[in-house]
Each structure stands twice: as structure tokens, then as C-alpha cells.
Protein backbone atom coordinates (compact mmCIF):
# COMPACT_ATOMS: atom_id res chain seq x y z
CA UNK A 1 82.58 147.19 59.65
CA UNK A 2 80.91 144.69 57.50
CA UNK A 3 81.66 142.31 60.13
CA UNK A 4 79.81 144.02 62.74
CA UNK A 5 77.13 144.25 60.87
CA UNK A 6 76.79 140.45 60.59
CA UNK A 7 77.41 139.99 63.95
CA UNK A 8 74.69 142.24 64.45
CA UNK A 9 72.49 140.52 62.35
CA UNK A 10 73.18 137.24 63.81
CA UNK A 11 72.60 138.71 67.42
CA UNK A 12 69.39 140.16 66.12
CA UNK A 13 68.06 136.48 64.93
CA UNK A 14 69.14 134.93 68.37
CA UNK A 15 67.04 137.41 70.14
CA UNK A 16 63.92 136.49 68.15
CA UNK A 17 64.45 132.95 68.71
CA UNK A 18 64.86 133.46 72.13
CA UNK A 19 61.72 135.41 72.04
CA UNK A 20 59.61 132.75 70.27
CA UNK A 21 61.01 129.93 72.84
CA UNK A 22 59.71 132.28 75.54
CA UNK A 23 56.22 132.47 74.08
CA UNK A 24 53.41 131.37 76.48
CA UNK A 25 49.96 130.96 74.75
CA UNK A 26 46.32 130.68 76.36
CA UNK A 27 44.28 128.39 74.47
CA UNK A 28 40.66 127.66 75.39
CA UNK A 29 38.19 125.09 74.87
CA UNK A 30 34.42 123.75 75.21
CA UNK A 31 34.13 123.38 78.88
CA UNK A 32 32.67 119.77 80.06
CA UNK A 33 33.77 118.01 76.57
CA UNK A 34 35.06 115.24 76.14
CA UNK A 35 36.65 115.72 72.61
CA UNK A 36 38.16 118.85 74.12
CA UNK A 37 40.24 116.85 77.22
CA UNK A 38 41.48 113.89 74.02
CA UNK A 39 42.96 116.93 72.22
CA UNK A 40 44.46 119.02 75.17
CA UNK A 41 47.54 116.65 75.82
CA UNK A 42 47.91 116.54 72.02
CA UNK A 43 48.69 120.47 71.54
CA UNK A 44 50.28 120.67 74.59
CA UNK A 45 52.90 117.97 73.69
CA UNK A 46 52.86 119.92 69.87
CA UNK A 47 53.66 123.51 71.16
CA UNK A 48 56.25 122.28 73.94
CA UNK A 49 58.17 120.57 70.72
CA UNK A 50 58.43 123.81 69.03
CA UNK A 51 58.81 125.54 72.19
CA UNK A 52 56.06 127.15 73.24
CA UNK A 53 54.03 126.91 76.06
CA UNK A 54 50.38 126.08 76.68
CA UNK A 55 47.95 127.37 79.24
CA UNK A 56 44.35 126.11 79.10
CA UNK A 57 41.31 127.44 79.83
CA UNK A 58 37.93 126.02 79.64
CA UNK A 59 34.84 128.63 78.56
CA UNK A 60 31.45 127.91 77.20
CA UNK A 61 31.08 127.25 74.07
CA UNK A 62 29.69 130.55 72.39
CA UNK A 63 32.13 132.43 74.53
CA UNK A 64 35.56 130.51 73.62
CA UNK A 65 35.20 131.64 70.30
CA UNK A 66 34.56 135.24 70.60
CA UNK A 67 37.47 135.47 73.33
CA UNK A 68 39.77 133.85 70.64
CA UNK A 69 38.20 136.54 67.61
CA UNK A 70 38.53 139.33 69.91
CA UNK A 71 42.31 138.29 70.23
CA UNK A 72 41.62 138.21 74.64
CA UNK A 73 42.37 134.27 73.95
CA UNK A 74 45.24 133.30 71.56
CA UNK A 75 43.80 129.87 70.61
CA UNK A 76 41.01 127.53 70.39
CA UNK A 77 41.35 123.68 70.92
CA UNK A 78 39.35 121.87 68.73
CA UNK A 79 35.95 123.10 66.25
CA UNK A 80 35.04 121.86 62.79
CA UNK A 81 36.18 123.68 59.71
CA UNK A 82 35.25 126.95 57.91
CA UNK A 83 34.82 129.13 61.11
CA UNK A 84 37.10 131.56 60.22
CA UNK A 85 34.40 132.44 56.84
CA UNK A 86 32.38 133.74 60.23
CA UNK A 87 35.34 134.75 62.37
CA UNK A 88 37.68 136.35 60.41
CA UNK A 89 40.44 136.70 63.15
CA UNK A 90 40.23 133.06 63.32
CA UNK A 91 43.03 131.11 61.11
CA UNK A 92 42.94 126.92 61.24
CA UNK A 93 45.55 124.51 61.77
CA UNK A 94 44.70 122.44 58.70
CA UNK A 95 45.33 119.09 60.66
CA UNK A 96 42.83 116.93 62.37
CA UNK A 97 42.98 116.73 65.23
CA UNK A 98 39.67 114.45 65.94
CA UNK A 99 36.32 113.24 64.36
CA UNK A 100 33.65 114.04 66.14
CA UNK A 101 30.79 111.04 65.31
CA UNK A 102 27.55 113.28 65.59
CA UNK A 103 24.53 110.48 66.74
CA UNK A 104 21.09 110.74 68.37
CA UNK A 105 20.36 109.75 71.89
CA UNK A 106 17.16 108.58 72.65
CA UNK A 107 14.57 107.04 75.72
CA UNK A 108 11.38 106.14 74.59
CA UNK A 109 11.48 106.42 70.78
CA UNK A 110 12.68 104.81 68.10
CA UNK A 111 12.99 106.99 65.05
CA UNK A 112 14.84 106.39 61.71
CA UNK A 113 17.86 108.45 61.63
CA UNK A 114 18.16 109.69 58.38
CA UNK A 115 20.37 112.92 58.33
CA UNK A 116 19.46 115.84 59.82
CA UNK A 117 16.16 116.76 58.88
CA UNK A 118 14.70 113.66 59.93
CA UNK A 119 14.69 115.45 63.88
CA UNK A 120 12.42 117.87 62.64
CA UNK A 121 9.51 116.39 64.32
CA UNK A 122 10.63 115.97 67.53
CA UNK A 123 12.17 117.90 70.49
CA UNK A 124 15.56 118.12 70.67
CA UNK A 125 18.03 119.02 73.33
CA UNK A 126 21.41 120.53 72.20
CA UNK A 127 24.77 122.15 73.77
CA UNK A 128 24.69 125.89 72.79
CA UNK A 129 27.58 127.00 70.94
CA UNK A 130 28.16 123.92 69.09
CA UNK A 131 28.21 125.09 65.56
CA UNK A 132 27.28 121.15 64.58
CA UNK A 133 24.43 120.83 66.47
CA UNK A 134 22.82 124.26 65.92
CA UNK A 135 23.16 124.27 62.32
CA UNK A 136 21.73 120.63 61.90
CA UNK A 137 18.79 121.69 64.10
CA UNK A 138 18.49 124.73 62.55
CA UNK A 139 14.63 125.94 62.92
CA UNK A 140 13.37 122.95 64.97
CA UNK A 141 12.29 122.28 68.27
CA UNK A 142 15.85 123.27 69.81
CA UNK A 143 15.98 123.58 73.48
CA UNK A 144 19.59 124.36 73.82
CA UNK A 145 21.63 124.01 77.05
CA UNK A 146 25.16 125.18 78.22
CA UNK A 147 26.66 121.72 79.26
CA UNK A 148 26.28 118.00 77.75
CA UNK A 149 25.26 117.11 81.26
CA UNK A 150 21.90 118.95 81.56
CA UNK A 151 21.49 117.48 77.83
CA UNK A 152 21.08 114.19 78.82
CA UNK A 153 19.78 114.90 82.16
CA UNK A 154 16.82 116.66 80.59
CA UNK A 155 16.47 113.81 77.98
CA UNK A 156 16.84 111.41 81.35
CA UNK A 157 13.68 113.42 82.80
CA UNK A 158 11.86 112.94 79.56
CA UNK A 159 11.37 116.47 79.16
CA UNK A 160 13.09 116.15 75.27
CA UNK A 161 12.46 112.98 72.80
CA UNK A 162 16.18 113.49 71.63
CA UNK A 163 19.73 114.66 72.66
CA UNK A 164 22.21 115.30 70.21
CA UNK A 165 25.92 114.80 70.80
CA UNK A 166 28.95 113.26 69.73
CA UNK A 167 29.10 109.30 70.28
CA UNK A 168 32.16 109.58 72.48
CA UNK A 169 30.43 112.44 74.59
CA UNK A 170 27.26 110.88 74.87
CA UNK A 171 28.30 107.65 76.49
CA UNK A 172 30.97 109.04 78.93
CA UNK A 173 28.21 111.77 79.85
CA UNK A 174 25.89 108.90 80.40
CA UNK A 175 28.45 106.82 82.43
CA UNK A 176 29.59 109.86 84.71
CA UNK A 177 25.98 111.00 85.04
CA UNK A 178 24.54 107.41 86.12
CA UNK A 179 21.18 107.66 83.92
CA UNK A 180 20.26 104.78 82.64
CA UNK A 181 17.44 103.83 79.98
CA UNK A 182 19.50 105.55 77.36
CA UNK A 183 20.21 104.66 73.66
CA UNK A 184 22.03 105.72 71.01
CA UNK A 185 20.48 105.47 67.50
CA UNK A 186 22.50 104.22 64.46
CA UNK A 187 23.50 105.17 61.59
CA UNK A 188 25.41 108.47 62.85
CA UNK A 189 23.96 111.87 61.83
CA UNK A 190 27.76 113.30 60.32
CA UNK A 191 31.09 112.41 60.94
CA UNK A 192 33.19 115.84 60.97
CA UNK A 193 36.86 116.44 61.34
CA UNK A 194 37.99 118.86 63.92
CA UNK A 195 41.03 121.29 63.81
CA UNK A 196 42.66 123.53 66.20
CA UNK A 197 42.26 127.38 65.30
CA UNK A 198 44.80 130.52 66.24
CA UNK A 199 43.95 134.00 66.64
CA UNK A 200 45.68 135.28 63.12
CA UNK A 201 48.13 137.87 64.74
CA UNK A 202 50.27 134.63 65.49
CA UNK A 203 50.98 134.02 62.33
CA UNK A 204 54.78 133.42 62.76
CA UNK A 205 53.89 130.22 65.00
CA UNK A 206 51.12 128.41 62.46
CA UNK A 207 53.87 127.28 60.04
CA UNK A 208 55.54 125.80 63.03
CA UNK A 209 53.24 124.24 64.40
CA UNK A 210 51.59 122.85 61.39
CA UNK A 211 54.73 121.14 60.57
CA UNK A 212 55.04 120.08 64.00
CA UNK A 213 51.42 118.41 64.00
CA UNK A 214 52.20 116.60 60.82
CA UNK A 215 54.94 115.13 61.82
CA UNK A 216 53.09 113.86 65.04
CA UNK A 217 50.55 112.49 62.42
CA UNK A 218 52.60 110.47 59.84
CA UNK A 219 54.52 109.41 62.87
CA UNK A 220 51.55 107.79 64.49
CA UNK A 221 52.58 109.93 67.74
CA UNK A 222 49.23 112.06 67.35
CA UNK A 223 47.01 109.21 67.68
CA UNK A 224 48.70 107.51 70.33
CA UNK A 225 48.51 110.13 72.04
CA UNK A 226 44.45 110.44 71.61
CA UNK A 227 44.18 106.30 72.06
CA UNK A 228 45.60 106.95 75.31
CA UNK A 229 43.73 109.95 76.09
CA UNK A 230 40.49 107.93 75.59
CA UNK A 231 40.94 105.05 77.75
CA UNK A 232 42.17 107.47 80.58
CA UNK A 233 38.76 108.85 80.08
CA UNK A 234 36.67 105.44 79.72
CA UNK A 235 38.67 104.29 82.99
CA UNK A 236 36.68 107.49 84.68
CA UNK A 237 34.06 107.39 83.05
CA UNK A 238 33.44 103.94 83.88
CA UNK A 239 33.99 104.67 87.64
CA UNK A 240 30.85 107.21 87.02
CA UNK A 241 33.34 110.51 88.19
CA UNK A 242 35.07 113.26 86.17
């Protein structure tokens, strides 16, 4: 009897492995982002190593992160940390992931970049959703747009005195774009770490992969993985397509 039970038991635990190696997640991300596309092959290599697969999809902004509260998406690539104090359903992967080097793009000015508040007097063109951006700018002359592209674009046209973006994003936008007449302003605005969130009902996988993402860190596997990501990028970028 007893040993029927065990056997039981040890059925039982095989079936919930199996279960967990059969698990197929859909994580989404910033559409037209840069950081998002260095981080993608980094999770997906992450999850397949604890045996889970990964199926992207690309949302605005704003939009990502309700799907992912509202449970309809089960993860979020990359955002800075302390969303889930605003999204409660939201729990973070406390590893980073990247750092995203906030800077000012200019055309015709020259201003002295001195944190945040020293935009106030000027217009400003941002990516809506971008908790960075719209907190920075917070009450000033925001015009905010749903893709990096029509940010520089409109700061191209010289209908804003600044764009706002992340070094990396700005440049490659600039390069795929063609616009020209462009500059980016030193010193940079913030320099902020970004983590991958879940949707908290998977709690039983965020140990996991946790684990799994620290290894690829101490390893050096994670950033390999992201130095390789960017060149693939700057290779494009530099051709001036996607």
C-alpha cells in the first residue's frame, strides 16, 4: 500500500514537470524599440533553458502593460523598476536586463543639460507610454507620440526644440530614418536599469527563471548575448533599414 502511494506521488511530480516543460508564454514589448529587440533573444534563450517557451508580441507602449496587468499577456520584456507599486499584478525579475542611457536630442539649440528640469523651457517630443520620459517631463511642454520614429521626425521638421530618448534608440532611429542635422547633448539625463516583469499568477516560474538569468549574468552569457544583439542592430541600422 505504502508503496503505491509513493509511486503515486512520484507519478504526480512527473506530471507537473511535464506540465511546466510544456508551458508556452506570450511576452510583449514596446513596439519600434530598440532596447526591446537587445533583450528579446536574451529571454528567449533564458526560458528555453528552463524549458519554457517564448512567443513575442510587440504593442504600444501604454497598452503592453495593461495587457500584462490584466493577465491577457503573461509577460513584459523590459521597463524600469517599481511598476508593480502602480500595477499590482505586475511582479519583476530582479535582474537587469539593460541600461537604458536617457539623453536629449537636439537641431538648432544648444542647451545645458542639467537633469530633468532643465527641459522645462522648451518643447519636447516624447514616446507615450514610456514611464521615463513622462515622468521626467512631467508638466512641460510634452507633445507625446506613439513611435520613436515620428519623435525624431517631428524634431527633424523643427516642429519640437527637443526629443527625448535613450542614446542607443536615438542614433539607430536617426540612422534608419536618414535625418540628418541631429545631435545628441551630453551629459545624459539618467541612466536606469531595466528588468523583465511577469504577470504574478506565474509565480511557480519566477524562481526559475531568476536563477536561470543569474547564471547567464555571472557567466558573462547575458551580455554576450546583448553585445551581439547590438551590432546586429548597428549593421542595420547603418544600412538605414529595420
Amino acid at each position: 500500500m505504502n508503496t503505491f502511494i509513493v509511486l503515486i506521488g512520484i507519478g504526480g511530480l512527473l506530471i507537473c514537470e511535464f506540465a511546466v516543460s510544456q508551458v508556452k508564454l506570450l511576452i510583449t514589448g514596446v513596439e519600434d524599440m530598440y532596447l526591446t529587440k537587445i533583450s528579446e533573444p536574451i529571454l528567449v534563450k533564458a526560458y528555453k533553458d528552463i524549458g519554457i517557451e517564448v512567443e513575442i508580441k510587440l504593442a504600444p507602449a501604454e497598452r503592453a502593460l495593461n495587457e500584462v496587468d490584466h493577465g491577457r499577456i503573461d509577460g513584459d520584456i523590459i521597463r524600469k523598476a517599481g511598476l508593480e507599486n502602480k500595477y499590482p499584478n505586475l511582479t519583476r525579475i530582479p535582474i537587469v536586463l539593460v541600461i537604458a542611457d536617457w539623453v536629449v536630442f537636439t537641431r538648432e539649440i544648444n542647451i545645458s543639460v542639467q537633469g530633468w528640469h532643465s527641459l522645462a523651457p522648451y518643447s519636447i517630443a516624447i514616446q507615450r507610454g514610456l514611464k521615463v520620459a513622462e515622468d521626467g517631463t512631467k508638466g512641460m511642454n510634452v507633445i507625446a507620440l506613439s513611435s520613436i520614429s515620428q519623435q525624431f521626425k517631428m524634431l527633424s521638421a523643427n516642429r519640437v526644440e527637443l526629443a527625448v530618448a535613450t542614446r542607443l534608440e536615438g542614433i539607430l532611429t536617426i540612422k534608419k530614418e536618414k535625418l540628418s542635422g541631429i545631435n545628441v547633448l551630453q551629459p545624459s539625463l539618467q541612466k536606469i536599469p531595466l528588468y523583465h516583469y511577469l504577470n504574478k499568477k506565474h509565480k511557480n516560474i519566477i524562481t526559475k527563471l531568476t536563477h536561470q538569468l543569474d547564471e547567464m549574468s555571472k557567466t558573462g552569457e547575458l551580455a554576450a548575448i546583448k553585445k551581439h544583439a547590438i551590432n546586429e542592430l548597428l549593421k542595420v541600422g547603418a544600412k538605414g533599414t529595420e
